[in-house]
PDB file of N, CA and C in Angstrom:
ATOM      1  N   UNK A   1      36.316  37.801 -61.146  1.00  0.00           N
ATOM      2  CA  UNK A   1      36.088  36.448 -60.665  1.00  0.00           C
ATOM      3  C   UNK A   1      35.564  36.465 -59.227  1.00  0.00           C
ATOM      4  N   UNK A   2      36.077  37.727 -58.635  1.00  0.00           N
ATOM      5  CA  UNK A   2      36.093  37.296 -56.896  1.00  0.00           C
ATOM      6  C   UNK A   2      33.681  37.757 -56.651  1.00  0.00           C
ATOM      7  N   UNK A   3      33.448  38.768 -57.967  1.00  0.00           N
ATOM      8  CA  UNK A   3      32.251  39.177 -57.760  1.00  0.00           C
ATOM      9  C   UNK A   3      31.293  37.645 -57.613  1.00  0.00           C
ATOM     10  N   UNK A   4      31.908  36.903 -58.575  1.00  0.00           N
ATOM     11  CA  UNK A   4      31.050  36.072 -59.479  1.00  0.00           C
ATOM     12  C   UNK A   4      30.893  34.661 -58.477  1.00  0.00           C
ATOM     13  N   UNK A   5      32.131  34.688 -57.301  1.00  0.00           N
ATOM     14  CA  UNK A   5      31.900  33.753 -56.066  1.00  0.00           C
ATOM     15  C   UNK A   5      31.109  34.412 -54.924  1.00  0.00           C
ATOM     16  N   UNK A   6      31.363  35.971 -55.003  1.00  0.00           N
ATOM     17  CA  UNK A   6      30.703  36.737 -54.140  1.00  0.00           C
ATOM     18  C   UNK A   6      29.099  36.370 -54.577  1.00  0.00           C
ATOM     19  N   UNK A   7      28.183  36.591 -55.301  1.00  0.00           N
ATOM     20  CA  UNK A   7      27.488  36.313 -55.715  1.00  0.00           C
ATOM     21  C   UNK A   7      26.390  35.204 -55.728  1.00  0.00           C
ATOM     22  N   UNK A   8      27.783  33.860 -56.035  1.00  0.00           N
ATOM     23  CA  UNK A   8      26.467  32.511 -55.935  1.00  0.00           C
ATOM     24  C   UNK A   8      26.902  32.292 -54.441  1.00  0.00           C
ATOM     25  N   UNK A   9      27.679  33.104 -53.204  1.00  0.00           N
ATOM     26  CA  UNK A   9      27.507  32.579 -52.115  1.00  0.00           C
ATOM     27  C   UNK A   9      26.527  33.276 -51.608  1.00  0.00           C
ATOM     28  N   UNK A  10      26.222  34.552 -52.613  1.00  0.00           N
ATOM     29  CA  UNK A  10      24.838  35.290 -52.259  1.00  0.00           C
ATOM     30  C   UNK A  10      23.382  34.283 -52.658  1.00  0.00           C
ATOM     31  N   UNK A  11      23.838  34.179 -53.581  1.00  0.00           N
ATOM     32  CA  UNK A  11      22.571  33.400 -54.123  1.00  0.00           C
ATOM     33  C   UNK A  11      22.246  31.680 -52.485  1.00  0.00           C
ATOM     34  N   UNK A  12      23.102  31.068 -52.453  1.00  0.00           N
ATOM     35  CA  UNK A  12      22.657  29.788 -51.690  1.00  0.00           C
ATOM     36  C   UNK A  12      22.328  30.470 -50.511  1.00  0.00           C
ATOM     37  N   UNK A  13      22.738  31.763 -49.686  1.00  0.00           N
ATOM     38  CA  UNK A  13      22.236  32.203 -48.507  1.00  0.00           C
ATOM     39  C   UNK A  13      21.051  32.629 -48.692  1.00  0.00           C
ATOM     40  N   UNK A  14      20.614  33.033 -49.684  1.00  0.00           N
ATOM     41  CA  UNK A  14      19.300  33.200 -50.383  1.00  0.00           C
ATOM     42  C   UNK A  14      18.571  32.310 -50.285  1.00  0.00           C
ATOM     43  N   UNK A  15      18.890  30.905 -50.812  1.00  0.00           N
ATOM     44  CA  UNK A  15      18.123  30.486 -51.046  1.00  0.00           C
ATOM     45  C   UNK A  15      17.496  29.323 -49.675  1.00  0.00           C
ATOM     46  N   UNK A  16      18.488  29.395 -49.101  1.00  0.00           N
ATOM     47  CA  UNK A  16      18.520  28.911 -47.601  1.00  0.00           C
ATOM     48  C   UNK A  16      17.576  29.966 -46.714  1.00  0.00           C
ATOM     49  N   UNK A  17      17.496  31.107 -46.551  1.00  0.00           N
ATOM     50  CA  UNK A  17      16.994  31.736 -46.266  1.00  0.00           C
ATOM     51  C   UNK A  17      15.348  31.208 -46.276  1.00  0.00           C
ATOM     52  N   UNK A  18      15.307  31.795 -47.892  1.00  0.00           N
ATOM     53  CA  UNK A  18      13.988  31.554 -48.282  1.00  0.00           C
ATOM     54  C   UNK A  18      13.011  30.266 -48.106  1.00  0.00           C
ATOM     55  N   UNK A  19      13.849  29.094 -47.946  1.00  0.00           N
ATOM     56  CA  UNK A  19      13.067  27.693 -47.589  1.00  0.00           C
ATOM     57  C   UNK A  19      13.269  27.966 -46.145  1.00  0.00           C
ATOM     58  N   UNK A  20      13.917  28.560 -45.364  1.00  0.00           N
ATOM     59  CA  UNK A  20      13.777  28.632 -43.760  1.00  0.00           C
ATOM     60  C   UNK A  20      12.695  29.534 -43.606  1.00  0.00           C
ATOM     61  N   UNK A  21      12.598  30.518 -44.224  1.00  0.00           N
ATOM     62  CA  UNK A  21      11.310  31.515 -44.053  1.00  0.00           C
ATOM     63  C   UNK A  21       9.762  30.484 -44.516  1.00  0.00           C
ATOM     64  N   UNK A  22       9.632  30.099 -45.784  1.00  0.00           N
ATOM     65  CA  UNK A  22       8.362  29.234 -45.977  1.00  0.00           C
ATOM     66  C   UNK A  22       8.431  28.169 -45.074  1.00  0.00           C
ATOM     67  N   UNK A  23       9.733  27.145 -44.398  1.00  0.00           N
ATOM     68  CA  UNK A  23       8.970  26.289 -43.724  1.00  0.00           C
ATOM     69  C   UNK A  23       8.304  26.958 -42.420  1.00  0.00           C
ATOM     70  N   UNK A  24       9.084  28.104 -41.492  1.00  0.00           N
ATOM     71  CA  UNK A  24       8.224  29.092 -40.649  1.00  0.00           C
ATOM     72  C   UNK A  24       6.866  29.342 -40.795  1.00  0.00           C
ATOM     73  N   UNK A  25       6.424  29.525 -42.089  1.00  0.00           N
ATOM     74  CA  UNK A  25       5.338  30.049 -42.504  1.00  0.00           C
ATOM     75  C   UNK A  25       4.124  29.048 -42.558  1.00  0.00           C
ATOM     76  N   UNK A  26       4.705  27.773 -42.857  1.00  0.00           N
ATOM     77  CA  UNK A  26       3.892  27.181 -44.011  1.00  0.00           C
ATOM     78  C   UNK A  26       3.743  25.728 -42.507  1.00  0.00           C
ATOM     79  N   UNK A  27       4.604  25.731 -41.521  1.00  0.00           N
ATOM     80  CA  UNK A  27       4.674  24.426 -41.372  1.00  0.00           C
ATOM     81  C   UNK A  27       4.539  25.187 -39.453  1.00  0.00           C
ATOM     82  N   UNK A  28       5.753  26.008 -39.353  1.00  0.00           N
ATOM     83  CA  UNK A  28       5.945  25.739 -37.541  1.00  0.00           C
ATOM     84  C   UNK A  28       5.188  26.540 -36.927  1.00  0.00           C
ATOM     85  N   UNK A  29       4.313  27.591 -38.107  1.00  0.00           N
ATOM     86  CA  UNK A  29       3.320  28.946 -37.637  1.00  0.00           C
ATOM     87  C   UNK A  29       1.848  28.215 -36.980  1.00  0.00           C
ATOM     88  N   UNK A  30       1.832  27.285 -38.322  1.00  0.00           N
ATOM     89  CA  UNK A  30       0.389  25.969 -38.284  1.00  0.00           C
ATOM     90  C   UNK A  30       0.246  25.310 -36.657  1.00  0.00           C
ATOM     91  N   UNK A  31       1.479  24.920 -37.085  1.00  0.00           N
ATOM     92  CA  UNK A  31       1.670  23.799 -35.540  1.00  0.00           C
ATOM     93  C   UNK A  31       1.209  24.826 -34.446  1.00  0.00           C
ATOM     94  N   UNK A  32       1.729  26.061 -34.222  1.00  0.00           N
ATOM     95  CA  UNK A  32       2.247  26.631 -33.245  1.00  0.00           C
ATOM     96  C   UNK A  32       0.265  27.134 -33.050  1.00  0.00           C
ATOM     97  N   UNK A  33      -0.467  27.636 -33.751  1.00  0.00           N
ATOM     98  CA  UNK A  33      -1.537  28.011 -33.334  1.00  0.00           C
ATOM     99  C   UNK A  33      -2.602  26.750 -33.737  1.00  0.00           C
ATOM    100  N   UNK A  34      -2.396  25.722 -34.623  1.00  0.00           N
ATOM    101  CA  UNK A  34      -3.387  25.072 -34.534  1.00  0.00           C
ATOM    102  C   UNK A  34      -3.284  23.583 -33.634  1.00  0.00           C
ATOM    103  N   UNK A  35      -2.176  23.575 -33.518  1.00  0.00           N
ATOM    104  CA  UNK A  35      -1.388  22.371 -32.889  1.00  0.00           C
ATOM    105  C   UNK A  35      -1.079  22.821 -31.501  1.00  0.00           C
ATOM    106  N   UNK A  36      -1.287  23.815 -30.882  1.00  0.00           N
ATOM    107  CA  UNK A  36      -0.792  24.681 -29.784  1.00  0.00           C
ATOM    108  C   UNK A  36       0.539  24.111 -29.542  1.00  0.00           C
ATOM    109  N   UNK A  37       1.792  24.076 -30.637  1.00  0.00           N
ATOM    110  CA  UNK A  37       2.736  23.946 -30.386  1.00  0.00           C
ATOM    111  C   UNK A  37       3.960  24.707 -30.617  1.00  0.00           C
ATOM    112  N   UNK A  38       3.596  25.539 -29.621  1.00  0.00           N
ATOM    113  CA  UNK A  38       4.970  26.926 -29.770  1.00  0.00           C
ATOM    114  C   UNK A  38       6.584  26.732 -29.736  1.00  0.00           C
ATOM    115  N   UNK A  39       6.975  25.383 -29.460  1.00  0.00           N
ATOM    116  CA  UNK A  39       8.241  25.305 -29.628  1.00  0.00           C
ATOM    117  C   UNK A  39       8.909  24.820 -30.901  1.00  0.00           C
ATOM    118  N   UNK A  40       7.639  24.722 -32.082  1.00  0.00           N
ATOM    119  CA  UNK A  40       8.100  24.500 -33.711  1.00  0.00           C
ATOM    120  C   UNK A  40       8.910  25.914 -34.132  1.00  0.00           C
ATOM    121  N   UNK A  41       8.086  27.173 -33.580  1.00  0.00           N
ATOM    122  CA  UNK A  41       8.363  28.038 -33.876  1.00  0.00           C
ATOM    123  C   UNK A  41      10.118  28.839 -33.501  1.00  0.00           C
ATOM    124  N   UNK A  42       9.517  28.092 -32.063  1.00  0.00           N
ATOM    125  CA  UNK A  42      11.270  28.544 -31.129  1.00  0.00           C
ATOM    126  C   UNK A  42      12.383  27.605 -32.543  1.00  0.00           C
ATOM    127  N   UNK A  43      12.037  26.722 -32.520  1.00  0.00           N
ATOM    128  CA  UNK A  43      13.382  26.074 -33.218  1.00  0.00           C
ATOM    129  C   UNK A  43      13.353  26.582 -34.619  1.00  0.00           C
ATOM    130  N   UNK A  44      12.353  26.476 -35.226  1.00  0.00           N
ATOM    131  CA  UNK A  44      12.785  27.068 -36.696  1.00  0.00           C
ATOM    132  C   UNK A  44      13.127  28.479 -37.018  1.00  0.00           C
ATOM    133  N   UNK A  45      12.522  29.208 -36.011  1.00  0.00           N
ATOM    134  CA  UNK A  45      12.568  30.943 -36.255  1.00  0.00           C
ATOM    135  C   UNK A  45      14.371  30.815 -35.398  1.00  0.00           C
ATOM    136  N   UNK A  46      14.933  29.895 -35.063  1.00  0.00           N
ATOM    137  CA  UNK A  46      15.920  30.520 -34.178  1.00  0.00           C
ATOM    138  C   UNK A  46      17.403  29.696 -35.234  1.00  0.00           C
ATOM    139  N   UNK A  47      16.898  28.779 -36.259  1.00  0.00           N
ATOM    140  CA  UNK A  47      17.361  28.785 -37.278  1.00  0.00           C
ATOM    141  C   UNK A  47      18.046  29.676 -38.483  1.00  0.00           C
TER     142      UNK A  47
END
């Protein structure tokens, strides 16, 4: 039982992870070089 909580608390850090990594990518990288706005990046990468 204790794997199977171990697990889906693996899975939501996962998956938290992974939407913090694409919005980095997809949203505060954009801003940061086309928007010359480097502090999207400070806050989401420090997320």
């Amino acid at each position: 039982m204790k794997a199977k909580n171990t697990f889906n608390w693996f899975r939501k850090i996962a998956l938290v992870e992974g939407i913090s990594f694409l919005v980095l990518l997809f949203i505060a990288m954009p801003l940061k070089y086309l928007a010359d706005l480097p502090m999207a990046v400070r806050i989401i990468g420090g997320l």
